[in-house]
Protein backbone atom coordinates (compact mmCIF):
# COMPACT_ATOMS: atom_id res chain seq x y z
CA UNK A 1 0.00 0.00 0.00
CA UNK A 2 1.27 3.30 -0.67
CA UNK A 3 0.44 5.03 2.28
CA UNK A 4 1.56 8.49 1.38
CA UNK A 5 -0.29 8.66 -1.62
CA UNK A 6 -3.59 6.66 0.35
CA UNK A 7 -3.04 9.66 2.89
CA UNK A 8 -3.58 12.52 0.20
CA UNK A 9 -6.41 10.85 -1.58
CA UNK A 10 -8.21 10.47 1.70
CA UNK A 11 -7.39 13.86 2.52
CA UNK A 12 -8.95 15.51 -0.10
CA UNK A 13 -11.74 13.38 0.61
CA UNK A 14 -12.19 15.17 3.87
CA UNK A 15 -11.64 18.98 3.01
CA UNK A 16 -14.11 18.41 -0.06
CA UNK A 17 -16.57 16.69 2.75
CA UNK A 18 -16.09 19.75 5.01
CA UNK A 19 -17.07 21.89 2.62
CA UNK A 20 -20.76 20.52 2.96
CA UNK A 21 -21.09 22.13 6.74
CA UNK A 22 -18.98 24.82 6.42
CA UNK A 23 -21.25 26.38 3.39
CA UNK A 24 -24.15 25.67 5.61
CA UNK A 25 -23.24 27.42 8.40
CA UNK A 26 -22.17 30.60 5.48
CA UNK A 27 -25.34 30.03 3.91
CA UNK A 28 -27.95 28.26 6.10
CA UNK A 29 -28.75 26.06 3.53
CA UNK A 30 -27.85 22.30 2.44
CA UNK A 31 -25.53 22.91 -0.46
CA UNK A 32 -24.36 19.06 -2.07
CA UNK A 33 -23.41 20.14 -5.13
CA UNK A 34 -20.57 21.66 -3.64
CA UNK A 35 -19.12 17.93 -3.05
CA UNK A 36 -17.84 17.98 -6.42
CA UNK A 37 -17.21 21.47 -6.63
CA UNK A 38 -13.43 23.60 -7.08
CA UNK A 39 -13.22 26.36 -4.65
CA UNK A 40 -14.71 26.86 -1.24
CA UNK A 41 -13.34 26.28 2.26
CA UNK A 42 -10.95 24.56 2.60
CA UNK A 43 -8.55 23.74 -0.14
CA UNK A 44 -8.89 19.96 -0.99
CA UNK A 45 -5.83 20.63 -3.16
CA UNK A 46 -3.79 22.18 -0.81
CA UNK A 47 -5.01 19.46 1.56
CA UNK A 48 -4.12 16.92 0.09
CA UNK A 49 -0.42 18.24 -1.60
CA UNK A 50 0.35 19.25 1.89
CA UNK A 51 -0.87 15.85 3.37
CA UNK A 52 1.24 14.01 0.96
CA UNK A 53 4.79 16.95 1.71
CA UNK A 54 4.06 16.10 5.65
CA UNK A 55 3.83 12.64 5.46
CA UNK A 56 6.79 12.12 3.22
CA UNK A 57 9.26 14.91 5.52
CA UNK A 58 8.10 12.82 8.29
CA UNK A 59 8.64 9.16 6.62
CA UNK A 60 11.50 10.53 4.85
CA UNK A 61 12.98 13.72 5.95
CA UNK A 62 12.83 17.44 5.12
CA UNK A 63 16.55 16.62 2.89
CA UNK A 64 15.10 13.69 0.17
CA UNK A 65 14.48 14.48 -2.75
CA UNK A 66 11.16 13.30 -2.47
CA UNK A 67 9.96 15.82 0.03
CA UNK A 68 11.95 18.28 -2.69
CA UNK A 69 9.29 16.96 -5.04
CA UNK A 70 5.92 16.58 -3.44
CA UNK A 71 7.18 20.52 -1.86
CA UNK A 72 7.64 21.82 -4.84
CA UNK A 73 4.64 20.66 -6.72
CA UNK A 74 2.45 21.50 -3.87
CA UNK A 75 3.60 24.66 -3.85
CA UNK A 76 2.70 25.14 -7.63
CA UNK A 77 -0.82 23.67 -7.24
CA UNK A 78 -1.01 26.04 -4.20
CA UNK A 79 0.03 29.13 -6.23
CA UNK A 80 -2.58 27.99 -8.81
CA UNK A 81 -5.43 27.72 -6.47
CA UNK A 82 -5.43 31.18 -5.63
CA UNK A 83 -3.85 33.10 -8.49
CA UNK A 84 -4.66 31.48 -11.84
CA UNK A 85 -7.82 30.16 -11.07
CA UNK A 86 -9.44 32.51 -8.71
CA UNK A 87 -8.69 35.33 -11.64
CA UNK A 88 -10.05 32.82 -14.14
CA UNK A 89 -13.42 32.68 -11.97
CA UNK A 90 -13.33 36.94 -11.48
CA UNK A 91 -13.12 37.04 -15.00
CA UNK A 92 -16.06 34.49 -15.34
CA UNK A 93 -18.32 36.76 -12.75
CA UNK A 94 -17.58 39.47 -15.72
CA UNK A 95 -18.60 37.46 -18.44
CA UNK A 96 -21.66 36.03 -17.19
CA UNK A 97 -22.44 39.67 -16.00
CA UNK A 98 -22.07 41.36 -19.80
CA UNK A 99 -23.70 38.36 -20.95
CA UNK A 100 -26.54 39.08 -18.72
CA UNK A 101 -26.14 42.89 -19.54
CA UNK A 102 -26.41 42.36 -23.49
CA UNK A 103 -29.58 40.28 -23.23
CA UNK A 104 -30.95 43.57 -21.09
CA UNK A 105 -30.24 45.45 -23.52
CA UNK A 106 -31.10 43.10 -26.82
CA UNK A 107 -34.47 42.52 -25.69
CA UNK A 108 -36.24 40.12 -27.80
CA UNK A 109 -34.46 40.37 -30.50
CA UNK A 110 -31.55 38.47 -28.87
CA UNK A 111 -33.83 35.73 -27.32
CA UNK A 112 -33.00 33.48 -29.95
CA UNK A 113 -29.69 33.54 -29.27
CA UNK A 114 -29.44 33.59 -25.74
CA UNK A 115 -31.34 30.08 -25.79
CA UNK A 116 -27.80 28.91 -27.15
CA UNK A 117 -26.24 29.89 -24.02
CA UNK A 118 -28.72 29.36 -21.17
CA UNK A 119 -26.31 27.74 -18.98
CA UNK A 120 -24.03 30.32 -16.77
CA UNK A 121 -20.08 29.68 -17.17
CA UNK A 122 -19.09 28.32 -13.45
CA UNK A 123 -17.66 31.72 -11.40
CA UNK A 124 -15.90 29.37 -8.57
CA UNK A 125 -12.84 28.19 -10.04
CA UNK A 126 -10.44 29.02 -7.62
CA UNK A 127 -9.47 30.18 -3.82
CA UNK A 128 -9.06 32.76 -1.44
CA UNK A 129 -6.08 32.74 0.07
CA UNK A 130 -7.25 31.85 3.47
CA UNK A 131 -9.05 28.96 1.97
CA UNK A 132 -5.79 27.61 0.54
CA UNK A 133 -3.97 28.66 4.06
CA UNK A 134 -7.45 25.99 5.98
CA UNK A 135 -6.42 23.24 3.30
CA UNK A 136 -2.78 23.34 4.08
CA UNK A 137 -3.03 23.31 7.55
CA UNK A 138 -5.98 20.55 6.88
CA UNK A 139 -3.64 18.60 5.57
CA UNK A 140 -0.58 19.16 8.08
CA UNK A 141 -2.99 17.56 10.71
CA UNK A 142 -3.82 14.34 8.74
CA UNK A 143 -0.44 14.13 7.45
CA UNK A 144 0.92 13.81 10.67
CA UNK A 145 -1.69 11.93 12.12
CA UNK A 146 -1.95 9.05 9.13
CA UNK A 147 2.46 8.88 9.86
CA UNK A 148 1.81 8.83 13.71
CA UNK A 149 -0.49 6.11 12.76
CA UNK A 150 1.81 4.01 11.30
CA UNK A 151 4.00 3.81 14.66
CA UNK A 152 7.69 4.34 12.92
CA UNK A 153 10.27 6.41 14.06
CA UNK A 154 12.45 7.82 12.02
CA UNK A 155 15.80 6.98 13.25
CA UNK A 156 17.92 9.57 11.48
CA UNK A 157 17.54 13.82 12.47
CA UNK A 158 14.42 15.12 11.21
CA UNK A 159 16.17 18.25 9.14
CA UNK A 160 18.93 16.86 7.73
C-alpha cells in the first residue's frame, strides 16, 4: 500500500466533505453540489499536496528528494489555487455579467440567441487565500496523524 499517496487521496476526501457544513453554516442552507465542486473552504488541493509533503518529511525527511518533489509541486498547485484560477473565476463573474447585460439590452431580438447559451459559465474556479492557508493546515494535521499512525520512528535527524 502506498500510504503516502492513500493519505492525500483520503485527505482531499475530507476537506471536499467539510465543505458541505462549512457552506451551511455561510449560507444556512444544504448545499451538495458543492461535493464535487473547485473552490470553497478549505482547499482539498492544498489538503491533500500538503498531506502528501508532511507525510513524506516525516517518513523521509525534510533533505530527500522526495519531500523536494511533493514541496515543490504542492507549492505550484497552491500558487494555482489562488492566483490562476481565482482570476479565471473573477473574469467568469464578468462574463456572465455582460452576458446578462447584453440580453438587457437586446431585448427580444436576442432571445434566440441567448437560448444557445442558457447555462451560466461556473464563477468558482479558484481560492481565497485563506481557503488555501485551511487546506494546508488541513492537511498538516492528517499528514501527521496518518504517519503517527503508522507507529515508525524515524531513526535519522528530522532536518537533515
Amino acid at each position: 500500500m502506498n500510504r503516502p499517496m492513500l493519505t492525500a487521496l483520503l485527505t482531499i476526501g475530507l476537506a471536499q466533505s467539510l465543505k458541505v457544513p462549512i457552506k451551511k453554516m455561510q449560507t444556512d442552507q444544504w448545499e451538495w453540489d458543492t461535493l464535487l465542486e473547485t473552490g470553497g473552504m478549505p482547499s482539498s488541493h492544498s489538503a491533500g499536496v500538503t498531506a502528501l509533503a508532511t507525510y513524506v518529511a516525516l517518513e523521509r525527511g525534510v533533505s530527500s528528494v522526495d519531500f523536494a518533489l511533493s514541496t515543490v509541486f504542492g507549492l505550484i498547485v497552491m500558487y494555482d489555487a489562488q492566483g490562476i484560477r481565482r482570476q479565471t473565476g473573477e473574469l467568469t463573474i464578468k462574463v456572465n455579467e455582460m452576458n446578462a447585460d447584453l440580453e438587457r439590452m437586446a431585448g427580444d431580438s436576442h432571445a434566440k440567441q441567448s437560448e444557445k447559451r442558457s447555462v451560466k459559465l461556473r464563477e468558482r474556479l479558484g481560492h481565497q487565500p485563506e481557503e488555501v492557508v485551511g487546506g494546508a493546515l488541513l492537511g498538516l494535521i492528517t499528514g501527521g496523524i496518518s504517519y503517527a499512525l503508522t507507529g515508525r520512528r524515524k531513526k535519522k535527524s528530522f532536518i537533515f
